[in-house]
N, C-alpha and C. Protein backbone atom coordinates (compact mmCIF):
# COMPACT_ATOMS: atom_id res chain seq x y z
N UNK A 1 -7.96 35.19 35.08
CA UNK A 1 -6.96 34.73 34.13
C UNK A 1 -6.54 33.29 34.44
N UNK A 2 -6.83 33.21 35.50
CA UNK A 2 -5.96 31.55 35.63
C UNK A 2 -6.78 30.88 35.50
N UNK A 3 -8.10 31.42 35.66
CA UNK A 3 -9.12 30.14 35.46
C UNK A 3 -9.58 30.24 34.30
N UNK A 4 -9.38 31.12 33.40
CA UNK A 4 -9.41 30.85 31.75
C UNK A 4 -8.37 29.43 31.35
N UNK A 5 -6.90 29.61 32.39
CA UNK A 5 -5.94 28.69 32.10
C UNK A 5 -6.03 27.62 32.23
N UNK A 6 -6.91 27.48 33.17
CA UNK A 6 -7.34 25.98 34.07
C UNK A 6 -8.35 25.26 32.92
N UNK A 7 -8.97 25.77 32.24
CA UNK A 7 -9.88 25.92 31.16
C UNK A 7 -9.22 25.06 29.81
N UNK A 8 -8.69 26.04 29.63
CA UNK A 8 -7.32 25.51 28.23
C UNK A 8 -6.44 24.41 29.05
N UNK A 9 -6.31 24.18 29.58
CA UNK A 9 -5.23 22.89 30.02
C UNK A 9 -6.71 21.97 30.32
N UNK A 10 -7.55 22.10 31.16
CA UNK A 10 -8.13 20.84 30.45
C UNK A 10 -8.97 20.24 29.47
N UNK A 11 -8.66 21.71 28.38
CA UNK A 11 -9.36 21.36 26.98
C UNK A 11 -8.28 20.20 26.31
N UNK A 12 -7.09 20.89 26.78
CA UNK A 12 -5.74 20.16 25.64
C UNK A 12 -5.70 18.80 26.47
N UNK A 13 -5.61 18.40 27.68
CA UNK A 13 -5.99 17.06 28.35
C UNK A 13 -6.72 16.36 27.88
N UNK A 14 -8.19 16.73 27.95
CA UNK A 14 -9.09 16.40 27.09
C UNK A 14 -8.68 15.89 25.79
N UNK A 15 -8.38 16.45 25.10
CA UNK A 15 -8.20 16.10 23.28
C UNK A 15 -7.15 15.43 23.48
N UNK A 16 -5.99 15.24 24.55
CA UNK A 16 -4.65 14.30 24.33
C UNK A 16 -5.29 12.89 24.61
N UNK A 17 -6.34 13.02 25.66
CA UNK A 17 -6.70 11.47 25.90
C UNK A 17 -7.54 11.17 24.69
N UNK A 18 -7.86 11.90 23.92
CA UNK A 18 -9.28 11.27 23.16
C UNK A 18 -8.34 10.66 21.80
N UNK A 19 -6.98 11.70 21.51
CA UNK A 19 -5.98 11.21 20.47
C UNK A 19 -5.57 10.13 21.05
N UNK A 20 -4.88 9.76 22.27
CA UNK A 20 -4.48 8.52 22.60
C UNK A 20 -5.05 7.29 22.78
N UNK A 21 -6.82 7.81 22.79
CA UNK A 21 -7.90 6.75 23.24
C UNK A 21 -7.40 6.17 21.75
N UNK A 22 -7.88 7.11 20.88
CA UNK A 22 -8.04 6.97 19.10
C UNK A 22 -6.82 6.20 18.59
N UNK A 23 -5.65 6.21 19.10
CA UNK A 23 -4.23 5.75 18.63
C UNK A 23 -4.60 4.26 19.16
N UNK A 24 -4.91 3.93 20.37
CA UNK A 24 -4.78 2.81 20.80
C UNK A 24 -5.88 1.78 20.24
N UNK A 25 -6.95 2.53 19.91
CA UNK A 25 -8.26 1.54 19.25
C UNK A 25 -7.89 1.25 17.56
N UNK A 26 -6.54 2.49 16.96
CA UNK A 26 -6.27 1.93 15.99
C UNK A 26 -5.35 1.07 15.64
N UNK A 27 -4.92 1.01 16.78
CA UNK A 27 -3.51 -0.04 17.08
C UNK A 27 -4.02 -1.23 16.97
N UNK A 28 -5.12 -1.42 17.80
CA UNK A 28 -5.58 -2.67 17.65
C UNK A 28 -6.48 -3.14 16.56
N UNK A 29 -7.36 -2.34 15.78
CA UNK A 29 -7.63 -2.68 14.64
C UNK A 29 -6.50 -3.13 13.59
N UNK A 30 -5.46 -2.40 13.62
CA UNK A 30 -4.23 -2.60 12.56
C UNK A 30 -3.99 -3.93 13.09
N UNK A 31 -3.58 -4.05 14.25
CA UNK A 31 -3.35 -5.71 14.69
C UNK A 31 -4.05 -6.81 14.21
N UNK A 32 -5.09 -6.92 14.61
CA UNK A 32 -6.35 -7.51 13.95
C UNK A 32 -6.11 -7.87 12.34
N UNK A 33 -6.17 -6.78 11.26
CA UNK A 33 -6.19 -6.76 9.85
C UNK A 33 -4.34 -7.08 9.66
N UNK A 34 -3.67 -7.30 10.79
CA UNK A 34 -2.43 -7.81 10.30
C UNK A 34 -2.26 -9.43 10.45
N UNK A 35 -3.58 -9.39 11.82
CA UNK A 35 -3.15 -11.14 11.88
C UNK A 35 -3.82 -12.06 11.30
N UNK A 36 -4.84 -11.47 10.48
CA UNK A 36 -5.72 -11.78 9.41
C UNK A 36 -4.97 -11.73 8.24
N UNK A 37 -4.49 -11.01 7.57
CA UNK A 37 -3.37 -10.99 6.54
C UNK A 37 -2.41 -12.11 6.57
N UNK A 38 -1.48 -11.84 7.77
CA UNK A 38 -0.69 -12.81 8.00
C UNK A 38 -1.01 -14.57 7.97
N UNK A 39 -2.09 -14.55 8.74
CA UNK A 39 -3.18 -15.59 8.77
C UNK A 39 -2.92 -16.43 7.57
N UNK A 40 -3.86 -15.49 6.38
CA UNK A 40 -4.17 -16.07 4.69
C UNK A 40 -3.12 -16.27 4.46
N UNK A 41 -1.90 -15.08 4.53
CA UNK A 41 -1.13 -15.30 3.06
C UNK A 41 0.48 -16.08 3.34
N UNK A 42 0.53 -16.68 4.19
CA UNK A 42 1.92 -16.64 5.15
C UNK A 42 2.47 -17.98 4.06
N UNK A 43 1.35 -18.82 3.40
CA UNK A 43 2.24 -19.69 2.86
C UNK A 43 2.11 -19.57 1.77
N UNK A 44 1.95 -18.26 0.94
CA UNK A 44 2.09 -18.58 -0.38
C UNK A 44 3.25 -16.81 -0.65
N UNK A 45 3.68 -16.54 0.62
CA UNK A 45 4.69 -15.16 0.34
C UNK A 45 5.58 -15.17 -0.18
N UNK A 46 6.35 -16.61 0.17
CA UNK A 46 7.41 -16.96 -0.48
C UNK A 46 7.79 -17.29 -1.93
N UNK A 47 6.12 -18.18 -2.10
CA UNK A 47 6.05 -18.41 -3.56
C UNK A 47 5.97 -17.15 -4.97
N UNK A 48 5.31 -16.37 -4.12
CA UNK A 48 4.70 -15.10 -4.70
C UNK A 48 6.11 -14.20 -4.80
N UNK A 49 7.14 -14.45 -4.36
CA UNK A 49 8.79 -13.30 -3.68
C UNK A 49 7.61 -12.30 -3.24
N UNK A 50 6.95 -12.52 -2.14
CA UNK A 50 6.12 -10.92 -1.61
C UNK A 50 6.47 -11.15 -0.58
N UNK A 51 6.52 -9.87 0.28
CA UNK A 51 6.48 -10.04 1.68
C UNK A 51 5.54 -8.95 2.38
N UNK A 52 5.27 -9.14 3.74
CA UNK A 52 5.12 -8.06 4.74
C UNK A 52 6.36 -7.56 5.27
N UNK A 53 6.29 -5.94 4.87
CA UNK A 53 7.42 -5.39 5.21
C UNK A 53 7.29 -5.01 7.04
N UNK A 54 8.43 -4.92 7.92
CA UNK A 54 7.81 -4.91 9.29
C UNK A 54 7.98 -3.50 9.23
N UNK A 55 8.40 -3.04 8.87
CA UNK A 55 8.02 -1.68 8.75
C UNK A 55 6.78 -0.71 8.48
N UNK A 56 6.17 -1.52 7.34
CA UNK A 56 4.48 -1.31 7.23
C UNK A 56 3.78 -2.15 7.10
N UNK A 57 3.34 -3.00 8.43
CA UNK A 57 2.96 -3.83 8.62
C UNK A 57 1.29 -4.72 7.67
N UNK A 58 0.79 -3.31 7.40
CA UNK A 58 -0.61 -3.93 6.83
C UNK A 58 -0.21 -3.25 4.84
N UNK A 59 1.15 -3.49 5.14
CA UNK A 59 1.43 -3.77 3.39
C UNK A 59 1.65 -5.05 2.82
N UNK A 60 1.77 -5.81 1.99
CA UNK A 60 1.85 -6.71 1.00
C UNK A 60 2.75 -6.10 -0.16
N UNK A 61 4.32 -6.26 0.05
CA UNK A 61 4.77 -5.97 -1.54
C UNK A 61 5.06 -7.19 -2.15
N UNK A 62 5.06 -7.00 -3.07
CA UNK A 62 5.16 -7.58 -4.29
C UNK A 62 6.69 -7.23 -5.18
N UNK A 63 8.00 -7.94 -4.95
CA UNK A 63 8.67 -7.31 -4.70
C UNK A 63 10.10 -8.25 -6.08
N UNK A 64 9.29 -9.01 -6.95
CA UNK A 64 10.46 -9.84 -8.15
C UNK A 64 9.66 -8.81 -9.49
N UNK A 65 10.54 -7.75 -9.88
CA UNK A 65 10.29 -7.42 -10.84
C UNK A 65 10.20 -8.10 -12.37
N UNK A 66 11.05 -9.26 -12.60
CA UNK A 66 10.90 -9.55 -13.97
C UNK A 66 9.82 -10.57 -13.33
N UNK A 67 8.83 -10.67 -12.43
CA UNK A 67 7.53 -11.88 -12.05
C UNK A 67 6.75 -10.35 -12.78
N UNK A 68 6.93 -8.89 -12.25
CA UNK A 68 5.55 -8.00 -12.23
C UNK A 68 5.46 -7.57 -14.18
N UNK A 69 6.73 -6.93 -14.62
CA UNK A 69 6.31 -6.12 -15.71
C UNK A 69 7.77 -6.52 -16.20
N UNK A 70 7.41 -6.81 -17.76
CA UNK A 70 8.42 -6.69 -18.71
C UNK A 70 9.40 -5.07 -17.87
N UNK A 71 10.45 -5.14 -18.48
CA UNK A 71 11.39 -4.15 -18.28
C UNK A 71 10.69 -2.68 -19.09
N UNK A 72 10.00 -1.46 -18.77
CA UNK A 72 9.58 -0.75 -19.65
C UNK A 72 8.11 -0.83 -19.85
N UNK A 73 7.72 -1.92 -19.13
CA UNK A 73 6.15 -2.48 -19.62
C UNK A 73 5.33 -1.79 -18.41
N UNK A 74 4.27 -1.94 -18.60
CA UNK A 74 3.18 -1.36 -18.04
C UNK A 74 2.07 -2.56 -17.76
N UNK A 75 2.08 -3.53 -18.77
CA UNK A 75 0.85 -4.35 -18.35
C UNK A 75 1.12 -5.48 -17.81
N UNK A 76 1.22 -6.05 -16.63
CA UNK A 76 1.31 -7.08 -15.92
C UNK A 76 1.36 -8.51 -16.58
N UNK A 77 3.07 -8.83 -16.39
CA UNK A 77 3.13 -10.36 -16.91
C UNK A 77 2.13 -11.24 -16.20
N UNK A 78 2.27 -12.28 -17.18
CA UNK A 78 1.08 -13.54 -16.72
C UNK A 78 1.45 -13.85 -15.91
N UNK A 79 2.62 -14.15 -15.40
CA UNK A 79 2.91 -15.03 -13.84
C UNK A 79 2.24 -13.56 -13.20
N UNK A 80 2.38 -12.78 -13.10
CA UNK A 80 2.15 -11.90 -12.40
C UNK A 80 0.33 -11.64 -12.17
N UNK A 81 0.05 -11.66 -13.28
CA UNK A 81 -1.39 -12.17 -13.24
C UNK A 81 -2.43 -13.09 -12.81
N UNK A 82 -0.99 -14.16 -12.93
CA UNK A 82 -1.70 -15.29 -12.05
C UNK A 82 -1.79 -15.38 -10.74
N UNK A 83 -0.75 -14.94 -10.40
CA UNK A 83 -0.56 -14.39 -8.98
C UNK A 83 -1.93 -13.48 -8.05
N UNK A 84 -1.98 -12.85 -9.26
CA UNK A 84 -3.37 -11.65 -8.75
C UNK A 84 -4.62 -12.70 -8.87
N UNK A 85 -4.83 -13.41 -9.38
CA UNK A 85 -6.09 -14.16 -9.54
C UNK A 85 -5.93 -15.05 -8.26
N UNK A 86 -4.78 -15.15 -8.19
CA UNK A 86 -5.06 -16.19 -6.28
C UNK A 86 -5.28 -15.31 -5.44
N UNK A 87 -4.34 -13.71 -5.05
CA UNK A 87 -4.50 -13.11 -3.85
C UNK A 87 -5.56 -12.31 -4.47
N UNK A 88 -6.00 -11.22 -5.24
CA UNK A 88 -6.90 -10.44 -4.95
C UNK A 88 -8.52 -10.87 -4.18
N UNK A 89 -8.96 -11.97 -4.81
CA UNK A 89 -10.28 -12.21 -4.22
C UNK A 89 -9.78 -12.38 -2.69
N UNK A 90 -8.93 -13.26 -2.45
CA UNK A 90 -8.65 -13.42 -0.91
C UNK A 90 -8.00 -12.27 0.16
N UNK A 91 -7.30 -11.38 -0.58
CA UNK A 91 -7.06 -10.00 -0.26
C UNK A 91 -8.53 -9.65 0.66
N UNK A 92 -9.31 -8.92 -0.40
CA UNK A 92 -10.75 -8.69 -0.46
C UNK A 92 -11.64 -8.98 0.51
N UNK A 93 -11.63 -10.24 0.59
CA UNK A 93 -12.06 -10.91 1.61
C UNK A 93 -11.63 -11.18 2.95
N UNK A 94 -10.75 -10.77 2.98
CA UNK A 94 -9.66 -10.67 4.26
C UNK A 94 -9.91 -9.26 4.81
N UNK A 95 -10.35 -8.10 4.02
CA UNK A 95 -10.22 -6.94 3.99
C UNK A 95 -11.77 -6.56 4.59
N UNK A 96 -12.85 -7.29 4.12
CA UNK A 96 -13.74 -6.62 3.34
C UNK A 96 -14.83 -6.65 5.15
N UNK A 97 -14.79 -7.23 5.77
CA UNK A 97 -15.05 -7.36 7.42
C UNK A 97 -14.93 -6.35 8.14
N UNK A 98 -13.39 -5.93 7.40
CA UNK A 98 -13.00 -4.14 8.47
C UNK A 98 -13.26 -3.27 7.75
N UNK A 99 -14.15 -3.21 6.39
CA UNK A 99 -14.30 -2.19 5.52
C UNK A 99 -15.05 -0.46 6.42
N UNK A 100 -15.53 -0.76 7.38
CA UNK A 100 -15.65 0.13 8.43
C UNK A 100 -14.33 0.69 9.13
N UNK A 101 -13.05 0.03 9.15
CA UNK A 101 -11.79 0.65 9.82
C UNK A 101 -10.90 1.13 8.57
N UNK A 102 -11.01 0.43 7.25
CA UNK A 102 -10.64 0.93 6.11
C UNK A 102 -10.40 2.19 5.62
N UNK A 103 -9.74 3.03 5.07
CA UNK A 103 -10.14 4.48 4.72
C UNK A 103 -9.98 4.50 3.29
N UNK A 104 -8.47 3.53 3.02
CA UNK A 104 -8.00 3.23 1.75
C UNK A 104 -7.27 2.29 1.58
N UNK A 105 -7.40 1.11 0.55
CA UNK A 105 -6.78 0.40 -0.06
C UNK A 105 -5.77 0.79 -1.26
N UNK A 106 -4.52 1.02 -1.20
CA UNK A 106 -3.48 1.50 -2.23
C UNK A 106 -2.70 0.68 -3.30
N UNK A 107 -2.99 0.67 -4.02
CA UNK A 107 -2.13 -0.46 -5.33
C UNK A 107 -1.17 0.81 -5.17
N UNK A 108 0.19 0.75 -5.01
CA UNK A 108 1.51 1.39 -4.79
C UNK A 108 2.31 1.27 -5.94
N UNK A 109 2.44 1.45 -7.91
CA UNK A 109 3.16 0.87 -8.57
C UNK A 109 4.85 1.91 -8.11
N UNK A 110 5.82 1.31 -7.64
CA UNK A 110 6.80 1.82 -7.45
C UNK A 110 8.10 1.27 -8.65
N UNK A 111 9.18 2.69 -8.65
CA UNK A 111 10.24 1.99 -9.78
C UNK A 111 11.23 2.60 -9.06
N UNK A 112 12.74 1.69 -10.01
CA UNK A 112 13.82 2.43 -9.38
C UNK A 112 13.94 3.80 -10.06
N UNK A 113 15.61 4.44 -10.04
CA UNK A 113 15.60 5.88 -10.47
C UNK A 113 16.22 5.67 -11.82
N UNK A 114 16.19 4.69 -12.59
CA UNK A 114 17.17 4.73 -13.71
C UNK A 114 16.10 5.11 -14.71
N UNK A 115 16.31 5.76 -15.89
CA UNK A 115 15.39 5.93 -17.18
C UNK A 115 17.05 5.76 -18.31
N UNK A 116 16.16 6.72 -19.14
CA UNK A 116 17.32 6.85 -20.27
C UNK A 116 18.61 7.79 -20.02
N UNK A 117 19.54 7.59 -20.91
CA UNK A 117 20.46 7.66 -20.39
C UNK A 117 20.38 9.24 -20.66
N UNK A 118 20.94 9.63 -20.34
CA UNK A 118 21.59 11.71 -20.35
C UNK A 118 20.11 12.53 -19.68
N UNK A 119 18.96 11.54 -19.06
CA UNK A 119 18.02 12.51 -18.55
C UNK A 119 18.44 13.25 -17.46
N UNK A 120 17.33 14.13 -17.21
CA UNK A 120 17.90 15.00 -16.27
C UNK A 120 17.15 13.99 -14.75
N UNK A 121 17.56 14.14 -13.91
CA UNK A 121 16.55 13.93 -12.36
C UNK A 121 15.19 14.19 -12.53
N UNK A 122 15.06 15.20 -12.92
CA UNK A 122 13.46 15.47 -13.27
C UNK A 122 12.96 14.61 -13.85
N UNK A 123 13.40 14.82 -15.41
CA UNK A 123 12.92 14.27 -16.43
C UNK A 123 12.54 12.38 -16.07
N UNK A 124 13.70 11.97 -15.31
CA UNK A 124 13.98 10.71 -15.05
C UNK A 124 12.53 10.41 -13.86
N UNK A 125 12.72 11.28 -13.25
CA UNK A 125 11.22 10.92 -11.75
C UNK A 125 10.00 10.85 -12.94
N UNK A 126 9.62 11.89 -13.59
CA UNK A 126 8.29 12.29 -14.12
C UNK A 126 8.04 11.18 -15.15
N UNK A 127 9.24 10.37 -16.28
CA UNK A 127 9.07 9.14 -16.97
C UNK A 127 8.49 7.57 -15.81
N UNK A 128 9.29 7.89 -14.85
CA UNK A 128 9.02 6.93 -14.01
C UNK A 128 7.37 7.25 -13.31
N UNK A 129 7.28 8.22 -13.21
CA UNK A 129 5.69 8.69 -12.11
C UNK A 129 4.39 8.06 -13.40
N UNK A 130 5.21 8.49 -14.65
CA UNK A 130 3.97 8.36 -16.03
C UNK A 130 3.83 6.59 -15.72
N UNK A 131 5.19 5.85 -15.88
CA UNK A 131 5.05 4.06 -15.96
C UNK A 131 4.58 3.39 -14.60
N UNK A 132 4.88 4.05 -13.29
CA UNK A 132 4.64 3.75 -12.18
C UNK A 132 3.16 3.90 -12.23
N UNK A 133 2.60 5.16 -12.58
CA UNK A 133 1.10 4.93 -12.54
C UNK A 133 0.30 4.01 -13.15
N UNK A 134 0.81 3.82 -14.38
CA UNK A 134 0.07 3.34 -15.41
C UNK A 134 0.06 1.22 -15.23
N UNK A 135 1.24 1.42 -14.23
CA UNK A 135 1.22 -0.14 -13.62
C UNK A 135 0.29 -0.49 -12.84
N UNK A 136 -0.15 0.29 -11.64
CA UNK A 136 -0.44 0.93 -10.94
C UNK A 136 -2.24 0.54 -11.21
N UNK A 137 -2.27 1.13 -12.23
CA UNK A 137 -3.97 1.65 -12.48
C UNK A 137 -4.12 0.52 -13.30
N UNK A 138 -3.46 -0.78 -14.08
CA UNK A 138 -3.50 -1.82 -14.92
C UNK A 138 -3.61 -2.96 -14.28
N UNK A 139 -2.98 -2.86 -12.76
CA UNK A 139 -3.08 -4.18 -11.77
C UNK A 139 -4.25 -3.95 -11.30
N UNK A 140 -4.71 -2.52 -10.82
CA UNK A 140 -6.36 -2.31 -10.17
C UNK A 140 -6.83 -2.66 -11.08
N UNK A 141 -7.07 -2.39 -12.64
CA UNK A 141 -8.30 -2.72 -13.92
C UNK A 141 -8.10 -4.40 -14.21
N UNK A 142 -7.17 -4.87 -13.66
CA UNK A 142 -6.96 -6.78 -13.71
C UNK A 142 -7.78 -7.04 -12.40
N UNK A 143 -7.56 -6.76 -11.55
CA UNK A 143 -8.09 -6.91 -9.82
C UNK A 143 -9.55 -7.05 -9.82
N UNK A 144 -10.01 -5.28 -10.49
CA UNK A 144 -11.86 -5.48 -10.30
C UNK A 144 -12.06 -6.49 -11.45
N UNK A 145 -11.68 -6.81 -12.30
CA UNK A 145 -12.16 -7.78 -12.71
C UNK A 145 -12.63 -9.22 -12.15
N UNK A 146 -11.98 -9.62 -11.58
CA UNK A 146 -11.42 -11.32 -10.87
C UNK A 146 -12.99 -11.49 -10.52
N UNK A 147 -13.32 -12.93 -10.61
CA UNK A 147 -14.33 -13.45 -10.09
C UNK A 147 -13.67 -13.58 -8.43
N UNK A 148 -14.60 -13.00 -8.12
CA UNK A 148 -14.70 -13.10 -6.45
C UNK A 148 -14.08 -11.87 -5.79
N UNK A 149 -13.48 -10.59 -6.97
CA UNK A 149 -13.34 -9.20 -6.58
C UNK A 149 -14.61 -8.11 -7.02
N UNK A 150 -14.98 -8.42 -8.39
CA UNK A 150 -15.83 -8.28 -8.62
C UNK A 150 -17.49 -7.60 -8.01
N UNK A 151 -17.90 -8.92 -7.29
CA UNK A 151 -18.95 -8.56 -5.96
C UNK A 151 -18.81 -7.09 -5.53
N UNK A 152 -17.62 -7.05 -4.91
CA UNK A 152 -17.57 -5.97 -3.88
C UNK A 152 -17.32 -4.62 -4.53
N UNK A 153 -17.72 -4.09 -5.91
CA UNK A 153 -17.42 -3.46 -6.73
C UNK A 153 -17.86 -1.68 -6.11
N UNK A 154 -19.22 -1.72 -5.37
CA UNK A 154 -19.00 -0.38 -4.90
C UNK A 154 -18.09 -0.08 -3.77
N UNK A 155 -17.46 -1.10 -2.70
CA UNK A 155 -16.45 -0.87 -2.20
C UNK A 155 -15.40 -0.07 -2.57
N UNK A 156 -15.02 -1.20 -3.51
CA UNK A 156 -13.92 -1.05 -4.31
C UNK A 156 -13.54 0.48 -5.23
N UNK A 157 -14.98 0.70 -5.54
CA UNK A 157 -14.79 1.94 -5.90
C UNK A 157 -14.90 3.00 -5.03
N UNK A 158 -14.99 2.77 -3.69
CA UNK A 158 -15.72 4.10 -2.75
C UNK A 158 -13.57 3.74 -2.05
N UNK A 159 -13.04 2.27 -2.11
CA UNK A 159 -11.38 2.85 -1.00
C UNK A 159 -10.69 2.25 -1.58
N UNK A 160 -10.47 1.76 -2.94
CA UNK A 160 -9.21 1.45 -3.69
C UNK A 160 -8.19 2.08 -4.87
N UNK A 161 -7.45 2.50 -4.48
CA UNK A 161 -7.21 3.20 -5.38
C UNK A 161 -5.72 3.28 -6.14
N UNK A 162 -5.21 3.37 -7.39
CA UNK A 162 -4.21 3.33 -8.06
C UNK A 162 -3.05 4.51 -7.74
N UNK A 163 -1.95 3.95 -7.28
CA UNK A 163 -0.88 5.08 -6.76
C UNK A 163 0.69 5.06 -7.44
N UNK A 164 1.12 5.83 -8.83
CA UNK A 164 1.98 5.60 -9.09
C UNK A 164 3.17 7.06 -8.22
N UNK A 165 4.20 5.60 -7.58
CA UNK A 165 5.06 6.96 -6.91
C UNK A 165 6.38 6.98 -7.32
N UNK A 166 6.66 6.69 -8.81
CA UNK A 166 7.88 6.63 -9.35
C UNK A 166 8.82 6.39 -8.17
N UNK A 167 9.99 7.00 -8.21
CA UNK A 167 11.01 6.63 -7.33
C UNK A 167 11.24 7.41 -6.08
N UNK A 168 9.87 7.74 -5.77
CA UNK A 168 10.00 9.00 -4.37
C UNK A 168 10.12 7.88 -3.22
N UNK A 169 10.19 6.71 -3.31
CA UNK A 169 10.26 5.95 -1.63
C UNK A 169 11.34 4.67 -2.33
N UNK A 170 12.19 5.07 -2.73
CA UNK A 170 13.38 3.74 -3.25
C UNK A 170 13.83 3.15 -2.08
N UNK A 171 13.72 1.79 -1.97
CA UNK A 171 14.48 0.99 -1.13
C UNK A 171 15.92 0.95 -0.84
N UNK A 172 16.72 1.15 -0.06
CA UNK A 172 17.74 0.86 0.08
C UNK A 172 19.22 0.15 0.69
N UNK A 173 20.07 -0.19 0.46
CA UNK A 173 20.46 -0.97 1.02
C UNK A 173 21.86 -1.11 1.94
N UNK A 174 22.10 -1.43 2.86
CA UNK A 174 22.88 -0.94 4.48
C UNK A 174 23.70 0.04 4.15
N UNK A 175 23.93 0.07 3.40
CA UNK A 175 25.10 1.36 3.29
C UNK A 175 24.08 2.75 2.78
N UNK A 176 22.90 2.71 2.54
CA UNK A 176 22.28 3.91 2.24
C UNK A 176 22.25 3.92 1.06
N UNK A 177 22.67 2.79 -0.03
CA UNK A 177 22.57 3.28 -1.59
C UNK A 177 21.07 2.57 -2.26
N UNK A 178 20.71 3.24 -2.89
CA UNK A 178 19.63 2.68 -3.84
C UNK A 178 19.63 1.58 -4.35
N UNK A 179 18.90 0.32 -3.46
CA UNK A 179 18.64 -1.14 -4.28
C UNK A 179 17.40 -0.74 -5.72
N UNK A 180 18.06 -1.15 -7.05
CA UNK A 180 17.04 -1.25 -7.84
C UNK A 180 16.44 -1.80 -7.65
N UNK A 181 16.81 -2.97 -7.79
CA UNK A 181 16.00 -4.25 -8.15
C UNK A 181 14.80 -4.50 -7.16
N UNK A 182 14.85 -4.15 -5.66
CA UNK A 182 14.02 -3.86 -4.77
C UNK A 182 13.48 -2.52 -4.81
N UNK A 183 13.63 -1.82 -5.31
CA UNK A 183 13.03 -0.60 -5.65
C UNK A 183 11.59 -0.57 -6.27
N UNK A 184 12.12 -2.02 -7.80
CA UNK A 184 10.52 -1.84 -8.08
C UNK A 184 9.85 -3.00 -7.82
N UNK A 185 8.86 -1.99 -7.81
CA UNK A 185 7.86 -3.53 -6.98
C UNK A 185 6.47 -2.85 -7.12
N UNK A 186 5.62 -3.79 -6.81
CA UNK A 186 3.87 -3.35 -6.37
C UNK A 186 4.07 -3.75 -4.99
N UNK A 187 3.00 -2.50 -4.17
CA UNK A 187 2.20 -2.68 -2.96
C UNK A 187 1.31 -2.37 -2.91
N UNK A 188 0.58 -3.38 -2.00
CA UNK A 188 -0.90 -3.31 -2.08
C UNK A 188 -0.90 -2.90 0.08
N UNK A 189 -1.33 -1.56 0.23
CA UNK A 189 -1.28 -0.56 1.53
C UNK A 189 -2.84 -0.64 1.98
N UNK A 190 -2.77 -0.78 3.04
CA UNK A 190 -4.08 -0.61 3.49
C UNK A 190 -3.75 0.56 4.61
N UNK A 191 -4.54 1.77 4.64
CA UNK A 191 -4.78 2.63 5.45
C UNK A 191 -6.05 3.26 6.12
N UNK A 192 -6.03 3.05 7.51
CA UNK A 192 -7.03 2.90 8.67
C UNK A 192 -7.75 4.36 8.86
N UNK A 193 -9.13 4.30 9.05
CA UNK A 193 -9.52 5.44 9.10
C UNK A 193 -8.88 6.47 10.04
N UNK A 194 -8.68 5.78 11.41
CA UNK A 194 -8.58 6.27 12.41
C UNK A 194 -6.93 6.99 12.04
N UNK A 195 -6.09 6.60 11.32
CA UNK A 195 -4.75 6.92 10.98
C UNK A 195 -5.20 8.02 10.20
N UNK A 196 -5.95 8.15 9.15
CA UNK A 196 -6.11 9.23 8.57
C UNK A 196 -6.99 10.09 9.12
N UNK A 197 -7.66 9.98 9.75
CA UNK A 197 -7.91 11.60 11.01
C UNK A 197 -6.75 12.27 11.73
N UNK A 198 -5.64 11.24 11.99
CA UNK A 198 -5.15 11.48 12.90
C UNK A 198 -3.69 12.26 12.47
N UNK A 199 -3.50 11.96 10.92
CA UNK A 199 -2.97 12.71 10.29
C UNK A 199 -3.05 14.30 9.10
């Protein structure tokens, strides 16, 4: 019996170092694809109102709503467009080196919680999940387009993908209340293979 035990303790040893080997080789890939990010885009974040949130470090939001979508709109204003025609190819290309540590690239269309007036909570998430997607899947169908996104088109189709999450991750602000206006926004998420095994 104990040496069945001796057995199982250094099976679970075993698999803790191989998770921690795995955590630490993805640590440093994430590092890497952050200081490459950071690298490209550091002088045009400001111009763009985008930032890297330090919280999720290998995100890019996109974060002046009347720059992304009319109020209600779905298809990406022109400043907003123009915007995508500078970062996506360079995104891409910034990206496209670690497409081996890659698992998924996420267009994130996010909104605040307001809809029409007398909806219910429900009703109000599920209007928002319908416009959040549809932003969502309209910035990816502008993106593969772009000369110089283009190229990489079976990539693109094998780890990019359109994510509308209405108001399930609202920003908020020190006191705990719901910032709209930071609420909606686009992010563009990059998630590491090694993170998604590991979850």
């Amino acid at each position: 019996m104990a040496g069945l035990m001796v057995v199982f303790l250094l099976i679970a040893i075993s698999y803790r170092i191989s998770v921690d080997r795995a955590d630490i080789i993805a640590k440093k890939k994430e590092e890497e694809i952050f200081r490459d990010l950071q690298a490209e885009f550091a002088d045009d974040l400001k111009a763009w109102d985008a930032i890297i949130p330090e919280d999720a470090t290998l995100t890019i939001r996109f974060q002046s709503p009347t720059i992304l979508f009319e109020q209600g709109g779905a298809e990406p204003n022109k400043k907003f467009k123009d915007i995508l025609r500078d970062f996506c190819p360079r995104y891409i290309e910034v990206l496209y080196p670690f497409r081996g540590a890659i698992d998924e690239i996420r267009i994130e269309g996010h909104t605040s919680s307001e809809w029409k007036v007398g909806s219910t909570l429900l009703d109000a998430y599920m209007g928002n999940m319908e416009l959040s997607q549809k932003r969502a899947l309209n910035v990816l169908d502008y993106c593969r387009r772009l000369d110089g996104v283009d190229c990489y088109g079976k990539w693109i189709v094998k780890t990019v993908t359109a994510n509308g999450l209405s108001f399930s991750r609202l920003i908020k602000d020190k006191l705990g209340r719901e910032d709209r206006e930071a609420s909606r926004r686009v992010d563009f998420a990059v998630r590491t293979t090694t993170r998604a095994r590991l979850q």
